[in-house]
N, C-alpha and C. Protein backbone atom coordinates (compact mmCIF):
# COMPACT_ATOMS: atom_id res chain seq x y z
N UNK A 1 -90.12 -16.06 52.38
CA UNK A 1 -89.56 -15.15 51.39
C UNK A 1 -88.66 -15.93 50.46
N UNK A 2 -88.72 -15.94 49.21
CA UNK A 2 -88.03 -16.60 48.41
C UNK A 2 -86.69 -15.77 47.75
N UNK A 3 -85.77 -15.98 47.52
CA UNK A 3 -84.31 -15.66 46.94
C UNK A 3 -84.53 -15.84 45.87
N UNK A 4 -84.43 -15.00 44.58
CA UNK A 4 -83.79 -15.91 43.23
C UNK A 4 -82.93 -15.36 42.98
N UNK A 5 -82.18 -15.84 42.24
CA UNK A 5 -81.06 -16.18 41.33
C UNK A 5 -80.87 -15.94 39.95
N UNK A 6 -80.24 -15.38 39.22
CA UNK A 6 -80.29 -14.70 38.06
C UNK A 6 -79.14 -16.28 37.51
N UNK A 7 -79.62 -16.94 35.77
CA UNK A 7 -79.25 -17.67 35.44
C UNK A 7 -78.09 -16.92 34.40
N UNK A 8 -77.05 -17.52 34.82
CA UNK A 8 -75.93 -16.82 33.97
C UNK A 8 -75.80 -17.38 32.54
N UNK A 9 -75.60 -16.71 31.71
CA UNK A 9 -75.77 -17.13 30.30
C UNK A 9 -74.69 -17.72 29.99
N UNK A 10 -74.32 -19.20 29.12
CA UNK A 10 -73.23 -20.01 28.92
C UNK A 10 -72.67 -19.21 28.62
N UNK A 11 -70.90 -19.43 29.27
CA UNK A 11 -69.94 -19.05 29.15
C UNK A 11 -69.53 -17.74 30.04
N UNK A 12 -70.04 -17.40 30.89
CA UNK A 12 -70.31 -16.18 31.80
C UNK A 12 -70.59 -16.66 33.07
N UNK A 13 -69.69 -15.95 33.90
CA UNK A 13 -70.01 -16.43 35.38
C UNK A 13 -71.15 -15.46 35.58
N UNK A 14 -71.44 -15.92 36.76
CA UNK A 14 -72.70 -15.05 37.71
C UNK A 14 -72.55 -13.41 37.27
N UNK A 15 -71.41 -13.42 37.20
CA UNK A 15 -71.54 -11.11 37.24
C UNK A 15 -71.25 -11.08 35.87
N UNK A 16 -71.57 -11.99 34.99
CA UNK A 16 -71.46 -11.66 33.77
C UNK A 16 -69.98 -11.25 33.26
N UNK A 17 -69.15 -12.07 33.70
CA UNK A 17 -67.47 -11.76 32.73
C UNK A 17 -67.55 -13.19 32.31
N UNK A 18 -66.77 -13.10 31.30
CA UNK A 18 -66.71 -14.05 30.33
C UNK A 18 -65.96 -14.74 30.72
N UNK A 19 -66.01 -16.59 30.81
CA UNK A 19 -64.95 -17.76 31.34
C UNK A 19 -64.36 -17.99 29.84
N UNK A 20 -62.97 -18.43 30.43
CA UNK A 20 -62.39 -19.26 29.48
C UNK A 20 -62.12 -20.45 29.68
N UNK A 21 -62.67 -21.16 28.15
CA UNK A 21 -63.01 -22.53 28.41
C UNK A 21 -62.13 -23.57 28.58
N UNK A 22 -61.80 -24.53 28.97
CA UNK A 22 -60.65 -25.71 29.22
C UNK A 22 -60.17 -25.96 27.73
N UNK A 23 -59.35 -25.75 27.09
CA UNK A 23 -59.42 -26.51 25.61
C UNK A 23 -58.26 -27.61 25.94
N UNK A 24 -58.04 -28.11 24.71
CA UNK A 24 -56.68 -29.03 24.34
C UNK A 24 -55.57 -28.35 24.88
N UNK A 25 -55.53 -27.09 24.80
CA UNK A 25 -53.88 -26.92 24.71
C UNK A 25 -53.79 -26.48 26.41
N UNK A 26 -54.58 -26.38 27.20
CA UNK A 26 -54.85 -26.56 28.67
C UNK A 26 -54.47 -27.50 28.88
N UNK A 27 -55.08 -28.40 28.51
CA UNK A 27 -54.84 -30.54 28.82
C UNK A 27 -53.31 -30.44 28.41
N UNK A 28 -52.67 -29.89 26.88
CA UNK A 28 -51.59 -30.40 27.19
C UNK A 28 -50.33 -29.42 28.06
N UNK A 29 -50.94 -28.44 28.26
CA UNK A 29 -50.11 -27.81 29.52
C UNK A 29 -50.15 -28.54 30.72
N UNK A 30 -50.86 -28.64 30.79
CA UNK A 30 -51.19 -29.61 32.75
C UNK A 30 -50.48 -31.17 32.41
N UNK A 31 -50.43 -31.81 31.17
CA UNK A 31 -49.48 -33.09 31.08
C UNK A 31 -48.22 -32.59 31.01
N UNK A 32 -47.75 -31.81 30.25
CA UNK A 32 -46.44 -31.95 30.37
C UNK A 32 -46.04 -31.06 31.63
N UNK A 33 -46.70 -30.53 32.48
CA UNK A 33 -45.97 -30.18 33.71
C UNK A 33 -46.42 -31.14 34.62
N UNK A 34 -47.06 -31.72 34.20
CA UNK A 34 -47.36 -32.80 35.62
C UNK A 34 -45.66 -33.59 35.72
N UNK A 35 -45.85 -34.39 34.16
CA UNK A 35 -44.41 -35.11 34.04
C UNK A 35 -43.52 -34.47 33.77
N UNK A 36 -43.23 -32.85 33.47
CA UNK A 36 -42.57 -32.37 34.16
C UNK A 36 -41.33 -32.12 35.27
N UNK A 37 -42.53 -32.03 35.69
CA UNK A 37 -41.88 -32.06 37.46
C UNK A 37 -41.71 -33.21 38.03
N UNK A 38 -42.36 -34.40 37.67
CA UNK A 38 -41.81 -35.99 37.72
C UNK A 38 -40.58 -35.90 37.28
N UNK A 39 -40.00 -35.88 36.14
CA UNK A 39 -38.75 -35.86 35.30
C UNK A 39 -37.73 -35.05 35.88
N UNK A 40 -37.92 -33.77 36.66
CA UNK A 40 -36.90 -32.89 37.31
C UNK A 40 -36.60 -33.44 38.71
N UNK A 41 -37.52 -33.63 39.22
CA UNK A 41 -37.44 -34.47 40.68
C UNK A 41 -36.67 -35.71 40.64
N UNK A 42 -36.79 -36.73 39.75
CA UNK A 42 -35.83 -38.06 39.41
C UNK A 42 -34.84 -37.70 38.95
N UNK A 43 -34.63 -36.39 38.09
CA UNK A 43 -32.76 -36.03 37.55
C UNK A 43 -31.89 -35.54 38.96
N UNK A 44 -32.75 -34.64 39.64
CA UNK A 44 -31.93 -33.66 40.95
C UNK A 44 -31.92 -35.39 41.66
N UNK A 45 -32.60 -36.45 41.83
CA UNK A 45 -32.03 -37.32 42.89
C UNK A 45 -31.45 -37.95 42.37
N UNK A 46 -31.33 -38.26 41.07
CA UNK A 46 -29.92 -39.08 40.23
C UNK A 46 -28.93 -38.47 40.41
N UNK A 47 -28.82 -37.02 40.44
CA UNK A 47 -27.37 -35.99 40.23
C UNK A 47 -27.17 -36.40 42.05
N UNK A 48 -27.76 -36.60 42.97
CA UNK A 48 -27.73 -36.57 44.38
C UNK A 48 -26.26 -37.83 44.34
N UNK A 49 -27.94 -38.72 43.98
CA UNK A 49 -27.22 -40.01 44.07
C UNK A 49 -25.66 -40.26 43.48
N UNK A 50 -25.32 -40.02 42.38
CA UNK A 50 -24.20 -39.95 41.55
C UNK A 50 -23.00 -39.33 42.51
N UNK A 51 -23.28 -37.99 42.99
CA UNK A 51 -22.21 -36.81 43.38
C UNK A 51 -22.33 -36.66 44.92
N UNK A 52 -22.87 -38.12 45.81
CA UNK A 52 -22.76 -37.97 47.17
C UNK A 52 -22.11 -39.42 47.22
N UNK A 53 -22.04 -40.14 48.52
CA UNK A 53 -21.92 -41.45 48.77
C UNK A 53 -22.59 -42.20 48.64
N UNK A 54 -21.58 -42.63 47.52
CA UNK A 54 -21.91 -44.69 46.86
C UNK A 54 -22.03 -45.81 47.21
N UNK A 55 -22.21 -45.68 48.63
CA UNK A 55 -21.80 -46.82 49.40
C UNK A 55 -21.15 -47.79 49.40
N UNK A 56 -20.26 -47.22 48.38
CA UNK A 56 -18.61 -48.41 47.83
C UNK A 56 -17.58 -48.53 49.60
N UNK A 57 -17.19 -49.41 49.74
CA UNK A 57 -16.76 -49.90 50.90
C UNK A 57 -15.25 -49.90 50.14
N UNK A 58 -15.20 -50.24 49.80
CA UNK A 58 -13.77 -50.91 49.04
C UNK A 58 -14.05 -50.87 47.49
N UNK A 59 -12.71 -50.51 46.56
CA UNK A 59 -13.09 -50.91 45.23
C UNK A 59 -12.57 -52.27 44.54
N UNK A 60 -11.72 -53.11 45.61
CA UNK A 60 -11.60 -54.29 44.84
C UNK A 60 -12.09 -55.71 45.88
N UNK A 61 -13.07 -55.25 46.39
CA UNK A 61 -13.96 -56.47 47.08
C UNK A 61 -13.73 -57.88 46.39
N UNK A 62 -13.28 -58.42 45.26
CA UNK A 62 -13.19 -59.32 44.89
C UNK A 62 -11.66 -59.93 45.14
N UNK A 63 -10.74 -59.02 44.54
CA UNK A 63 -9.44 -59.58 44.87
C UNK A 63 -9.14 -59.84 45.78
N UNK A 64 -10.00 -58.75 47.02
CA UNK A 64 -9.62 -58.73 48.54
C UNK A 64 -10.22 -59.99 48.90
N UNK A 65 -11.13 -60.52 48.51
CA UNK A 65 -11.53 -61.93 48.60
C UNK A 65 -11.15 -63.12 47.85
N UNK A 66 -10.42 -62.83 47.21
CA UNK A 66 -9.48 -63.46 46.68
C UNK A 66 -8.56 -63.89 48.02
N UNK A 67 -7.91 -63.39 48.41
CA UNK A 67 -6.41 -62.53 48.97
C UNK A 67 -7.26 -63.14 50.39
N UNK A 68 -8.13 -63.57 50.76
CA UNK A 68 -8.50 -63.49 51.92
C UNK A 68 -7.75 -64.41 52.94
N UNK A 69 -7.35 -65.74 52.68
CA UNK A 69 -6.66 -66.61 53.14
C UNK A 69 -5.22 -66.24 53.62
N UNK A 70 -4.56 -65.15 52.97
CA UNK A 70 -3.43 -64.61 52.91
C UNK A 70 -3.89 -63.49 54.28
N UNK A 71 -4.61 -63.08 54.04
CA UNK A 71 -5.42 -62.23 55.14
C UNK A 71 -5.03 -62.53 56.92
N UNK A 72 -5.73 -63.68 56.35
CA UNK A 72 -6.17 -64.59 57.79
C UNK A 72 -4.35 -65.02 58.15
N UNK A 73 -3.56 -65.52 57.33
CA UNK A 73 -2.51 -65.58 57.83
C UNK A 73 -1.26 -64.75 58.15
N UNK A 74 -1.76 -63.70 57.78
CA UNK A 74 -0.74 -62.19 57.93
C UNK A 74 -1.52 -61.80 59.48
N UNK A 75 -2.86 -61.90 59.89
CA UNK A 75 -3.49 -61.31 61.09
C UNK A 75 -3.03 -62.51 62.36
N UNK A 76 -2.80 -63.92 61.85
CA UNK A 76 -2.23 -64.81 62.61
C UNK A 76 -0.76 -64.49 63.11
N UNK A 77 -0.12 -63.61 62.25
CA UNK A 77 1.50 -63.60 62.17
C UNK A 77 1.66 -61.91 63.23
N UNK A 78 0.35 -61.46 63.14
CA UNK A 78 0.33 -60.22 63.78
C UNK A 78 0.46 -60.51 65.23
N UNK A 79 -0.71 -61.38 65.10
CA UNK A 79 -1.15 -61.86 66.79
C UNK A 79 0.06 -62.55 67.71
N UNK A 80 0.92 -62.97 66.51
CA UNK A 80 1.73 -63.90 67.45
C UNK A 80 2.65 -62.87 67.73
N UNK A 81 3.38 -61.55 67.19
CA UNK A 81 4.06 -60.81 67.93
C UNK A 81 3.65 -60.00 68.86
N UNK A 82 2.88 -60.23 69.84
CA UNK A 82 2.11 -59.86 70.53
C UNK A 82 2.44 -58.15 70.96
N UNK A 83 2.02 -57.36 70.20
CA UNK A 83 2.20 -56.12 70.41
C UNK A 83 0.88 -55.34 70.73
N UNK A 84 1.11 -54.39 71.61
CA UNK A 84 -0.23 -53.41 71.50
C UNK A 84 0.01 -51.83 71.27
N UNK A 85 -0.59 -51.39 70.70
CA UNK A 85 -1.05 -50.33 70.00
C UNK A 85 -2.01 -49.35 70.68
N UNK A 86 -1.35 -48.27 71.43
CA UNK A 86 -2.47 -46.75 71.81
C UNK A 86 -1.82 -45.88 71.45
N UNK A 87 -3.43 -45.28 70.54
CA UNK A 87 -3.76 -43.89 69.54
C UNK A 87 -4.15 -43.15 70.62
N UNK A 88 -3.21 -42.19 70.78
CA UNK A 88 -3.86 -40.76 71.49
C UNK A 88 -3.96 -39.31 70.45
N UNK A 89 -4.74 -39.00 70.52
CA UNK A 89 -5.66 -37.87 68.83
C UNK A 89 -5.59 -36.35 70.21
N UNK A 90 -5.44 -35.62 69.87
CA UNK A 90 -5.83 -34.09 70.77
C UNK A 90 -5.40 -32.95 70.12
N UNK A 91 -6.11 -31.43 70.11
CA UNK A 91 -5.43 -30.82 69.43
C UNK A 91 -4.30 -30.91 70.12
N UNK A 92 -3.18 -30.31 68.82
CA UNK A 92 -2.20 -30.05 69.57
C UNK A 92 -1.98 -28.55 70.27
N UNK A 93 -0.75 -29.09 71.54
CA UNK A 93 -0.61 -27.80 72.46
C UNK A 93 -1.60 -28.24 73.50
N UNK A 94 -2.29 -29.42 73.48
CA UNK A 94 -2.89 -29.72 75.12
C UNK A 94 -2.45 -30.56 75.15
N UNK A 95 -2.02 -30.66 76.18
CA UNK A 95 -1.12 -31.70 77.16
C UNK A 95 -1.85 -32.97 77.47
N UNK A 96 -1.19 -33.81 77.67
CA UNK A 96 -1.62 -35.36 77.26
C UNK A 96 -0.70 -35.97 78.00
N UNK A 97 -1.07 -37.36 77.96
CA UNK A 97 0.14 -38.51 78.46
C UNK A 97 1.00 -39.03 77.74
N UNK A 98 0.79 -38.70 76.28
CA UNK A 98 1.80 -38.93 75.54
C UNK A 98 2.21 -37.64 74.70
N UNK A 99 2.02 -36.75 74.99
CA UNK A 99 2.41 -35.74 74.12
C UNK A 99 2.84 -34.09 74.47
N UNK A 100 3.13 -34.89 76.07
CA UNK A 100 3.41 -33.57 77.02
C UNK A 100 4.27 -32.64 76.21
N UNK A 101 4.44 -31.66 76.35
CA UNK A 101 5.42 -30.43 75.74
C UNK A 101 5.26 -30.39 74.08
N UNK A 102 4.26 -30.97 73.73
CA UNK A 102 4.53 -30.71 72.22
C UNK A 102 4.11 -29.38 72.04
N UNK A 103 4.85 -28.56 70.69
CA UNK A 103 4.88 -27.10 70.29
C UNK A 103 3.33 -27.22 69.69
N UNK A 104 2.45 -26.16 69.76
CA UNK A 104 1.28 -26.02 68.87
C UNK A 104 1.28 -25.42 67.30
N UNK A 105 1.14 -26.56 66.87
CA UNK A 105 1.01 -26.70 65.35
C UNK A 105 0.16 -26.04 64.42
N UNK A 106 0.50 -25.48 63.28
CA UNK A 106 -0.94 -24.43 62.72
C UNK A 106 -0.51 -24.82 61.21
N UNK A 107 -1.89 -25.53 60.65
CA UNK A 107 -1.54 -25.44 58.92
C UNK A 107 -3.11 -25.14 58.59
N UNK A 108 -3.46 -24.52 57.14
CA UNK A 108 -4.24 -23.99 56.70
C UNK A 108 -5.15 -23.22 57.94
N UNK A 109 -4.53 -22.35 58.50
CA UNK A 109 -5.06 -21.36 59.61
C UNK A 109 -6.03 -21.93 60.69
N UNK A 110 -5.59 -23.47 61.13
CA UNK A 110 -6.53 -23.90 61.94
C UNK A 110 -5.10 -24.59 62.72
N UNK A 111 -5.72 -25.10 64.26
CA UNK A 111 -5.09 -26.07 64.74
C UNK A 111 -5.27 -27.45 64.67
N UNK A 112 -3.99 -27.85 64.41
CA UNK A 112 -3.73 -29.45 63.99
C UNK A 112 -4.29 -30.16 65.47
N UNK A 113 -4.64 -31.79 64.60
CA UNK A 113 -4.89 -32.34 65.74
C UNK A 113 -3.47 -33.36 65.90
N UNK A 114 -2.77 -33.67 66.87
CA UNK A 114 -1.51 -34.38 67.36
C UNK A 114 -2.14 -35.70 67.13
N UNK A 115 -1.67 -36.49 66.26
CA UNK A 115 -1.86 -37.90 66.91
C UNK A 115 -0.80 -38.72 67.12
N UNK A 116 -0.50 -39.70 68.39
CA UNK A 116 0.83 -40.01 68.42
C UNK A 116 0.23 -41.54 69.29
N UNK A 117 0.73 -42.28 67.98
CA UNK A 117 1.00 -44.07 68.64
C UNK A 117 1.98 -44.49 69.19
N UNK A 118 1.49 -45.41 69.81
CA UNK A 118 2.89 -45.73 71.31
C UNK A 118 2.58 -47.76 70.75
N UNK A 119 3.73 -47.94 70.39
CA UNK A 119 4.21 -49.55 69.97
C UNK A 119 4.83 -49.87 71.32
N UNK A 120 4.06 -51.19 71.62
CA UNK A 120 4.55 -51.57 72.72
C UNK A 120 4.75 -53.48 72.82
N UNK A 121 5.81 -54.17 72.80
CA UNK A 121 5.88 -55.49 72.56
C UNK A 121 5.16 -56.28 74.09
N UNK A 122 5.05 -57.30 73.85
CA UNK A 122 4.40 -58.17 74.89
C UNK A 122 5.45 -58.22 75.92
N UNK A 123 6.29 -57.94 75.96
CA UNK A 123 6.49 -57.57 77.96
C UNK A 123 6.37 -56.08 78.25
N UNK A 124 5.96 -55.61 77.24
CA UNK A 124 5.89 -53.89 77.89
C UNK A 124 6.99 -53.09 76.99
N UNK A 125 7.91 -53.34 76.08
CA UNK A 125 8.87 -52.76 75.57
C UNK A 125 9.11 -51.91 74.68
N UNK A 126 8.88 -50.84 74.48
CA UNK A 126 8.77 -49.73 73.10
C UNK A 126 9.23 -50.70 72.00
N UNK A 127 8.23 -50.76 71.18
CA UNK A 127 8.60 -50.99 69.40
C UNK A 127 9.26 -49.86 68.49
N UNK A 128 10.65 -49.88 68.50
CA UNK A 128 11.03 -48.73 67.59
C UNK A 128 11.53 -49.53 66.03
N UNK A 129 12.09 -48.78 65.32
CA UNK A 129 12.56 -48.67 64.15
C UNK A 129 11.45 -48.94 62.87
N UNK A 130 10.44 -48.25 63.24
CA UNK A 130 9.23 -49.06 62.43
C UNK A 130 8.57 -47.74 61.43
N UNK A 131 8.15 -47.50 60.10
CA UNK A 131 7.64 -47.06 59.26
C UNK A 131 6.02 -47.08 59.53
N UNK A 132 5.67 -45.86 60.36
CA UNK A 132 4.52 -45.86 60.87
C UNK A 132 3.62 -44.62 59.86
N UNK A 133 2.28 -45.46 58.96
CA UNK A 133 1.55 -44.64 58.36
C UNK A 133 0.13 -44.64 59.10
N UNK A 134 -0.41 -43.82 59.45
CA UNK A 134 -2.64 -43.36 59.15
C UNK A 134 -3.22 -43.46 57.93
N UNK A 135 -3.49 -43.55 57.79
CA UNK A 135 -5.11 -43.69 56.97
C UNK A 135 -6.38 -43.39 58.02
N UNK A 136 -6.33 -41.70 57.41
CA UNK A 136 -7.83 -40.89 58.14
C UNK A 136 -9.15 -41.41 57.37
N UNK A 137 -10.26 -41.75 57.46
CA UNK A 137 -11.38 -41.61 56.89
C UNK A 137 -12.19 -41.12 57.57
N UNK A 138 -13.56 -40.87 56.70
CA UNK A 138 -14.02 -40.06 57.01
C UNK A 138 -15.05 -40.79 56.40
N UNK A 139 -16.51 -41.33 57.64
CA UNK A 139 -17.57 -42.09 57.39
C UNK A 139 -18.41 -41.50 56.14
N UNK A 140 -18.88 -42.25 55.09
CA UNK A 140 -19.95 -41.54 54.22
C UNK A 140 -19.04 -40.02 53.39
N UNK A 141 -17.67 -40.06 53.23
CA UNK A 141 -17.57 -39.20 53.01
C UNK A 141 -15.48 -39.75 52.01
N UNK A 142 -15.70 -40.50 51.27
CA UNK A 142 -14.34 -41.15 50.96
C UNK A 142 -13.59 -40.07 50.07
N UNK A 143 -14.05 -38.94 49.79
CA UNK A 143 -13.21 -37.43 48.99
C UNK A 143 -12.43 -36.80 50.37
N UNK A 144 -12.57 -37.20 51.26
CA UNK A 144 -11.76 -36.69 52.72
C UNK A 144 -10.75 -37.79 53.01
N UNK A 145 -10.74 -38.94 52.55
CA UNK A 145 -9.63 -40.38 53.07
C UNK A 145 -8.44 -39.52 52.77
N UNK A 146 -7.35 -39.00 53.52
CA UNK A 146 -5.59 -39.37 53.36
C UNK A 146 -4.41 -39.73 54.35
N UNK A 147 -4.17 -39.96 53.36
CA UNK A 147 -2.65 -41.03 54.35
C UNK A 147 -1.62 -39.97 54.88
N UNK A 148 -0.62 -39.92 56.00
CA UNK A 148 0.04 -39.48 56.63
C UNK A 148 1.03 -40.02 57.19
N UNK A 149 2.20 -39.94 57.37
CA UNK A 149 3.26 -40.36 58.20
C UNK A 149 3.83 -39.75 59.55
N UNK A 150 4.04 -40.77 60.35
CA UNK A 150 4.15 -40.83 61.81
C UNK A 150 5.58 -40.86 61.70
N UNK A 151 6.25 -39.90 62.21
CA UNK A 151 7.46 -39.63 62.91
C UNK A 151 8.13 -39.96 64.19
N UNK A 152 8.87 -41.23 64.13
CA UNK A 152 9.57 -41.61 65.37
C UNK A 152 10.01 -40.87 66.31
N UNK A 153 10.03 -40.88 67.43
CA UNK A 153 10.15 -39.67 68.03
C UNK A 153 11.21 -40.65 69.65
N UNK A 154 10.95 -41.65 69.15
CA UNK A 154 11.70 -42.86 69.99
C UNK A 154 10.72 -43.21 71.29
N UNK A 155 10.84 -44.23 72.05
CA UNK A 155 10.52 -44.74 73.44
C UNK A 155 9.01 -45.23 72.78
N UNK A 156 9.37 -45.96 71.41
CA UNK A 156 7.75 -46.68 70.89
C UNK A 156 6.92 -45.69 70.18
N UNK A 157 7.10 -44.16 70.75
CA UNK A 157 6.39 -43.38 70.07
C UNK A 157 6.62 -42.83 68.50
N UNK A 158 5.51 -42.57 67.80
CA UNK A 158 5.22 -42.22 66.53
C UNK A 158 4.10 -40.84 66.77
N UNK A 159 4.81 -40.07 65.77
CA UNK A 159 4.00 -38.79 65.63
C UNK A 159 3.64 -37.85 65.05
N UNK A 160 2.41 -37.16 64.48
CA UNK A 160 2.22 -36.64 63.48
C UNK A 160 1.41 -35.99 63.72
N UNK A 161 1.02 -34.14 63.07
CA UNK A 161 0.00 -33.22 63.27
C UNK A 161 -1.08 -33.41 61.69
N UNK A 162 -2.02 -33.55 62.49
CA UNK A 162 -3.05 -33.59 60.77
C UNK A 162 -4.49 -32.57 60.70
N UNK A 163 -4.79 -31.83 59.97
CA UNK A 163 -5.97 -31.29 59.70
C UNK A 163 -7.42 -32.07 59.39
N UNK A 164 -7.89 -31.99 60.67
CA UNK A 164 -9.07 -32.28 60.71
C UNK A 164 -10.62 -31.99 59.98
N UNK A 165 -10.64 -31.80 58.53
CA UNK A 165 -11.52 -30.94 58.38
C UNK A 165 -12.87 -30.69 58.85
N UNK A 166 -13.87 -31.82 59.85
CA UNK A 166 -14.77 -31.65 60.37
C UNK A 166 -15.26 -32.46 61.40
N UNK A 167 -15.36 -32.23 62.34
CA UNK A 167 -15.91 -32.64 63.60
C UNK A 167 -16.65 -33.77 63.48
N UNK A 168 -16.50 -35.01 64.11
CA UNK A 168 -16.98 -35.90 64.72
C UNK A 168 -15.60 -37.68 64.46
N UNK A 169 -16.38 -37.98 63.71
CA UNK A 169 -16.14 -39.53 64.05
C UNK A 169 -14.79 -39.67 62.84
N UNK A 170 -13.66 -39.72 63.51
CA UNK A 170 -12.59 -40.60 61.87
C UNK A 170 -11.95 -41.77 62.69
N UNK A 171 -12.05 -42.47 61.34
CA UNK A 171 -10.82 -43.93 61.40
C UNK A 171 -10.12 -43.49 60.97
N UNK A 172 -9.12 -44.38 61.58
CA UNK A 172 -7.77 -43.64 61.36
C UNK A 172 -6.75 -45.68 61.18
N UNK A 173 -6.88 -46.03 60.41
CA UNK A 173 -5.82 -47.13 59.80
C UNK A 173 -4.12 -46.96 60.37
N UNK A 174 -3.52 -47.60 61.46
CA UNK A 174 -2.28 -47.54 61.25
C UNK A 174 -2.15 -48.56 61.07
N UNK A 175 -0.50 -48.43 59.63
CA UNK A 175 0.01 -49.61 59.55
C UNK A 175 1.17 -49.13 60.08
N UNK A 176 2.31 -50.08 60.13
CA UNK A 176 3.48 -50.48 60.74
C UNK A 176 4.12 -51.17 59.78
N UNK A 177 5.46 -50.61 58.92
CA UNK A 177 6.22 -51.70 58.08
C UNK A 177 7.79 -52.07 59.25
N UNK A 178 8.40 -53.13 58.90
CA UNK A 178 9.78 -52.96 59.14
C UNK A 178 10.34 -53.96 58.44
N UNK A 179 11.43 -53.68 57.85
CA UNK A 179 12.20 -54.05 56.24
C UNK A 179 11.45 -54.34 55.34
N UNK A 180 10.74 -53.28 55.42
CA UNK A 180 10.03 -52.77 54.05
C UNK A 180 8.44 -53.69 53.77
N UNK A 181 8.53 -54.78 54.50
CA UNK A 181 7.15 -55.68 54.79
C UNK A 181 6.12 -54.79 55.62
N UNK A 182 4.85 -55.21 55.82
CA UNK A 182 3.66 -54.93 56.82
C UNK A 182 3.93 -55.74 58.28
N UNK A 183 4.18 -55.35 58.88
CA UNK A 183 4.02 -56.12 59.90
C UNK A 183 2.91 -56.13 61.02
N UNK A 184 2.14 -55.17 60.98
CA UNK A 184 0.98 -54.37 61.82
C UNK A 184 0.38 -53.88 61.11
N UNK A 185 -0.95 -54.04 61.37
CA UNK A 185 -1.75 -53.13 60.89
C UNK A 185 -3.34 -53.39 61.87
N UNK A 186 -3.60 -52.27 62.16
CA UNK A 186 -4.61 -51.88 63.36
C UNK A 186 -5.56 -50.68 63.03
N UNK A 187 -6.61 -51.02 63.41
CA UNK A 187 -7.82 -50.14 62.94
C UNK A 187 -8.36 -49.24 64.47
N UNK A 188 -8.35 -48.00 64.75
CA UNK A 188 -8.67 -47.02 65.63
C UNK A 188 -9.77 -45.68 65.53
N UNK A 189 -10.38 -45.56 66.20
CA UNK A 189 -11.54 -44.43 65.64
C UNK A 189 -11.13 -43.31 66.86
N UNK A 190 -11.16 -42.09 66.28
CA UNK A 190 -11.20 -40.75 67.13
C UNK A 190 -12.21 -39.72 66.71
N UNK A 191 -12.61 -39.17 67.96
CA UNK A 191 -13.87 -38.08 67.92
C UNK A 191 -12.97 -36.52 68.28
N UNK A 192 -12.96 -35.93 66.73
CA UNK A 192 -12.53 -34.58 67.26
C UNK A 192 -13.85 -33.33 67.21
N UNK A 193 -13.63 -33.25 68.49
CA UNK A 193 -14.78 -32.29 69.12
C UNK A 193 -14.16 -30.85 69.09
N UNK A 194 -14.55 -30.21 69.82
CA UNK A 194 -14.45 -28.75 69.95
C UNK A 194 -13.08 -28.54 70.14
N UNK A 195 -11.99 -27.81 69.26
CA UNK A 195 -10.90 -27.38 69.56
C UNK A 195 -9.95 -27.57 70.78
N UNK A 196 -10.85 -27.11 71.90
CA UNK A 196 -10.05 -26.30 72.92
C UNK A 196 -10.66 -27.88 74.14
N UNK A 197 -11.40 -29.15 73.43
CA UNK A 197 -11.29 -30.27 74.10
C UNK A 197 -10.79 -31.14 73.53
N UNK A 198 -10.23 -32.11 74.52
CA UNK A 198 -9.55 -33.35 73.67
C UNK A 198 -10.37 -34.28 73.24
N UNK A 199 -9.31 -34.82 71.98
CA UNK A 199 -10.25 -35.83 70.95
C UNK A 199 -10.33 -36.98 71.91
N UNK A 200 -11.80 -37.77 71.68
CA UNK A 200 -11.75 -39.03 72.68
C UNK A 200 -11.28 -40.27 71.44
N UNK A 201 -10.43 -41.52 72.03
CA UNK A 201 -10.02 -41.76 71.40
C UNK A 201 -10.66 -43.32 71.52
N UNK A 202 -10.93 -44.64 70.85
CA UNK A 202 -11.28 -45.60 71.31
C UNK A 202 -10.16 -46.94 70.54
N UNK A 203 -9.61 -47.85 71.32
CA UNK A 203 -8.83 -49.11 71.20
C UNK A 203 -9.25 -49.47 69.63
């Protein structure tokens, strides 16, 4: 048994409605949205790129390399006063080894996290009278970096409540002046986790 097929007359599909044909101004619709959408896709990851992290480390990498020799002999002058340095980070109002009885702290309707450094000289001796600052950062994220001051509180200890704005990993920079020079300066990372656990803290 054979099938046929009815031949559709140019320009007419099979049931007889009329096609419309590809012209020029088709071709140039389909180019300019092709590149288009090339051109919108490369602006949204330029605006990305621009208005996220730059992977700027530092902004004066050169001077600081400059300055480097001076570096090396300020970290020599550190070493030789042989002091050590523990950062304990927790919210505050949980009890700790260094921060037993502290009152629980509240700024912008959250709880602060306590952090409190303990200066200790090479036979074991509280470091007092010292101008103790942080420097928080915040990895991939340098619109969160600020500085803070640590409040003597005596027996080596320094102490201060700070707002954490988001969970996980900060450095935290202390320096140490006394008569008005640097005399310390030590780099520390803390993980603030869930509120109601303490921040873990690492040397």
């Amino acid at each position: 048994m054979k099938t046929m097929f009815a031949a559709s007359a140019p320009g007419r599909r099979p049931d007889g409605t009329p096609t419309r044909p590809f012209t020029g101004r088709h071709m140039l619709m389909a180019f300019l949205g092709f590149f288009g959408v090339i051109v919108a896709v490369n602006m949204v990851m330029a605006w990305l790129a621009v208005t996220t992290f730059s992977g700027t480390v530092t902004d004066d990498a050169y001077i600081k390399g400059r300055a480097y020799n001076r570096t090396l002999e300020a970290a020599r002058a550190q070493n030789a006063l042989g002091w050590t340095v523990a950062l304990d980070a927790r919210p505050a109002g949980v009890e700790g080894t260094m921060n037993a009885g502290a009152m629980d702290l509240a700024a912008d309707g959250g709880r602060q996290t306590l952090l409190t450094a303990r200066f200790v000289d090479r036979s074991g001796q509280p470091v007092n009278l010292l101008d103790v600052t942080a420097t928080l950062k915040r990895p991939a994220r340098k619109d969160l970096d600020h500085s803070i001051t640590l409040k003597a509180i005596g027996g080596g200890l320094y102490r201060a409540g700070v707002v954490l704005p988001l969970a996980g990993r900060w450095q935290v920079d202390l320096t140490a002046m006394g008569d008005g020079d640097t005399v310390f300066l030590e780099r520390h990372e803390i993980w603030r986790d869930d509120p109601a656990a303490p921040a873990r803290t690492t040397p």
